[in-house]
Protein backbone atom coordinates (compact mmCIF):
# COMPACT_ATOMS: atom_id res chain seq x y z
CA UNK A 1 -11.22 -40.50 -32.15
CA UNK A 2 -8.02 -40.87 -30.41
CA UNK A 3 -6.20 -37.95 -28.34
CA UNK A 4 -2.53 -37.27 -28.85
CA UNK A 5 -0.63 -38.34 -26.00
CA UNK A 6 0.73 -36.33 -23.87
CA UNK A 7 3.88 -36.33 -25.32
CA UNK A 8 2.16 -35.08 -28.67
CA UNK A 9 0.23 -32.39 -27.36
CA UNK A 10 1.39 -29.31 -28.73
CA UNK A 11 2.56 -26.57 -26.16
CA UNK A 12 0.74 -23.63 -26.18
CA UNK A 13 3.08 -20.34 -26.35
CA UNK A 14 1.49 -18.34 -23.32
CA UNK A 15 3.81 -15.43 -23.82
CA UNK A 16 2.11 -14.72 -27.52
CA UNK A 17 -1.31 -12.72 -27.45
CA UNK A 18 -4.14 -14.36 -29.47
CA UNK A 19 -5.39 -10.67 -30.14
CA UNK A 20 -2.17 -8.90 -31.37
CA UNK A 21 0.65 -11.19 -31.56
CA UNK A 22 3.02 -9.29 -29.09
CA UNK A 23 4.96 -11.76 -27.17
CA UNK A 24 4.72 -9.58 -24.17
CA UNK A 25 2.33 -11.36 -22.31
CA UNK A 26 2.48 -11.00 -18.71
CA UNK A 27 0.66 -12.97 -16.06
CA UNK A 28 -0.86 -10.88 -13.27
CA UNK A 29 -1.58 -14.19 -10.70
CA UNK A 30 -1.38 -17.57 -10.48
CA UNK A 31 -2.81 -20.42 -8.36
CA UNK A 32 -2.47 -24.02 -8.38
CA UNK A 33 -5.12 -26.14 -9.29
CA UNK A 34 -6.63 -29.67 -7.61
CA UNK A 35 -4.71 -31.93 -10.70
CA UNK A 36 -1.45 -32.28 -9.71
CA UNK A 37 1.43 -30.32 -12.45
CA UNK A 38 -1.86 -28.08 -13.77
CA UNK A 39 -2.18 -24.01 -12.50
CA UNK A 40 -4.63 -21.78 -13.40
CA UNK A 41 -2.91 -18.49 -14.38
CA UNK A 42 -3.97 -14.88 -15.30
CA UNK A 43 -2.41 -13.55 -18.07
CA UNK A 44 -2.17 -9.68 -19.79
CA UNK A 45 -0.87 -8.00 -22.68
CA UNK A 46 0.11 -4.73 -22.33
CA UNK A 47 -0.31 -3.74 -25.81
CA UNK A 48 -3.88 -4.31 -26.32
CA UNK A 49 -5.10 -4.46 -22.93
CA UNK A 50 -6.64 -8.30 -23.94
CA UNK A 51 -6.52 -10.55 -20.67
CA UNK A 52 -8.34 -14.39 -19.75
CA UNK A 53 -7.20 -17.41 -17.10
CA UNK A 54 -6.90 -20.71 -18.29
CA UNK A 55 -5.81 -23.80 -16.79
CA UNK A 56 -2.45 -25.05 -18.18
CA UNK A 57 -0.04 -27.86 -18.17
CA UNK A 58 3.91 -28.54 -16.43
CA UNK A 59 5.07 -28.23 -20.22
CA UNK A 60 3.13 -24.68 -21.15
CA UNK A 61 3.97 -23.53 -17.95
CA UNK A 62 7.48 -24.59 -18.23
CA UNK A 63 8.19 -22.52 -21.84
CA UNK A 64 5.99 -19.74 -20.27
CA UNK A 65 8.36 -19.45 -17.78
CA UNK A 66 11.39 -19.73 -19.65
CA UNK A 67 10.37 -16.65 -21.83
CA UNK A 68 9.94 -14.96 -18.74
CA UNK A 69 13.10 -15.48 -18.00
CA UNK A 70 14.73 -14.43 -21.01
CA UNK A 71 12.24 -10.78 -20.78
CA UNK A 72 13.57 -10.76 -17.38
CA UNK A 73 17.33 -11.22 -18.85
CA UNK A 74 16.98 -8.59 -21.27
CA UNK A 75 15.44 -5.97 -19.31
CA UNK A 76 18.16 -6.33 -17.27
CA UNK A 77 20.89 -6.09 -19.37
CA UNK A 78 18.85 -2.90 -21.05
CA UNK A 79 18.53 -1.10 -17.67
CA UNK A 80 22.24 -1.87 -17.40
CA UNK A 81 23.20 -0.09 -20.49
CA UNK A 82 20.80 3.11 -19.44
CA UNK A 83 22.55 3.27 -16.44
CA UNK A 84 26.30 3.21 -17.66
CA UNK A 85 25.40 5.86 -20.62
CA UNK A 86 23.34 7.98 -18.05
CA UNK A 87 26.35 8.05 -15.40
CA UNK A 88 29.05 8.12 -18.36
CA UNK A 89 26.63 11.67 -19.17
CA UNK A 90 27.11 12.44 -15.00
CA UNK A 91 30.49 12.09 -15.13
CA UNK A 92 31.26 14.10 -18.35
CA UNK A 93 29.14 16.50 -17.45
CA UNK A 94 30.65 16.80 -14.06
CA UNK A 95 34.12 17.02 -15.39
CA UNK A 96 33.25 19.76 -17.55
CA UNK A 97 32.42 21.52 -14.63
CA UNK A 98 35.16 21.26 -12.93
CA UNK A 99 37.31 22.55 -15.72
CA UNK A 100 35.37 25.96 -16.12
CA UNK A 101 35.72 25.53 -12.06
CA UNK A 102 31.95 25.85 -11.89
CA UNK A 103 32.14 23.40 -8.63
CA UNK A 104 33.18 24.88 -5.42
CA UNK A 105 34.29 22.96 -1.81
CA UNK A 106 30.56 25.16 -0.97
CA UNK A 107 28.93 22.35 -3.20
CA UNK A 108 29.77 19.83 -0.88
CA UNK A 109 28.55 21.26 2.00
């Protein structure tokens, strides 16, 4: 029987749980191993609480780490968005006081 080479070995999608689906998996450590390009990593999903370790390849590793990336990219642009609506809020709010001149100089002291 002849294995695929490693060119035709298909890449494992780390960031998808085998138990749920959600593509929120999240590794919790990481360590590399004694083969050269090869970690062993620790990996979680918060939606069902299912976690192993495996030893895995440059190329899983790789993907892995680009869909970290692009969690990493969208939380960020999501926090971004809280925190312009949440000041936007602030400052309407804090206009609004100023009209019914509900804010003093004693506020700021």
């Amino acid at each position: 029987m002849n294995k695929p080479s490693p060119d035709q070995t298909p890449v494992r999608l780390l960031h998808i749980c085998p138990d749920c689906g959600s593509d929120l998996v999240q590794p919790t450590n990481w360590e590399q191993t004694a083969s050269r390009g090869h970690w062993r990593i620790w990996r979680r999903c918060p939606e069902c609480e299912w976690s192993c370790d495996g030893i895995h390849g440059e190329q899983e590793i790789d993907s892995f780490d680009e869909q970290l990336d692009l969690g990493t990219s969208e939380l960020t642009q999501e926090l971004r968005a809280l925190e312009h609506a949440n000041m936007a809020e602030m400052a309407s709010a804090f206009s609004a006081a100023l009209a019914r001149d509900l804010i003093g100089p004693e506020d700021f002291a």
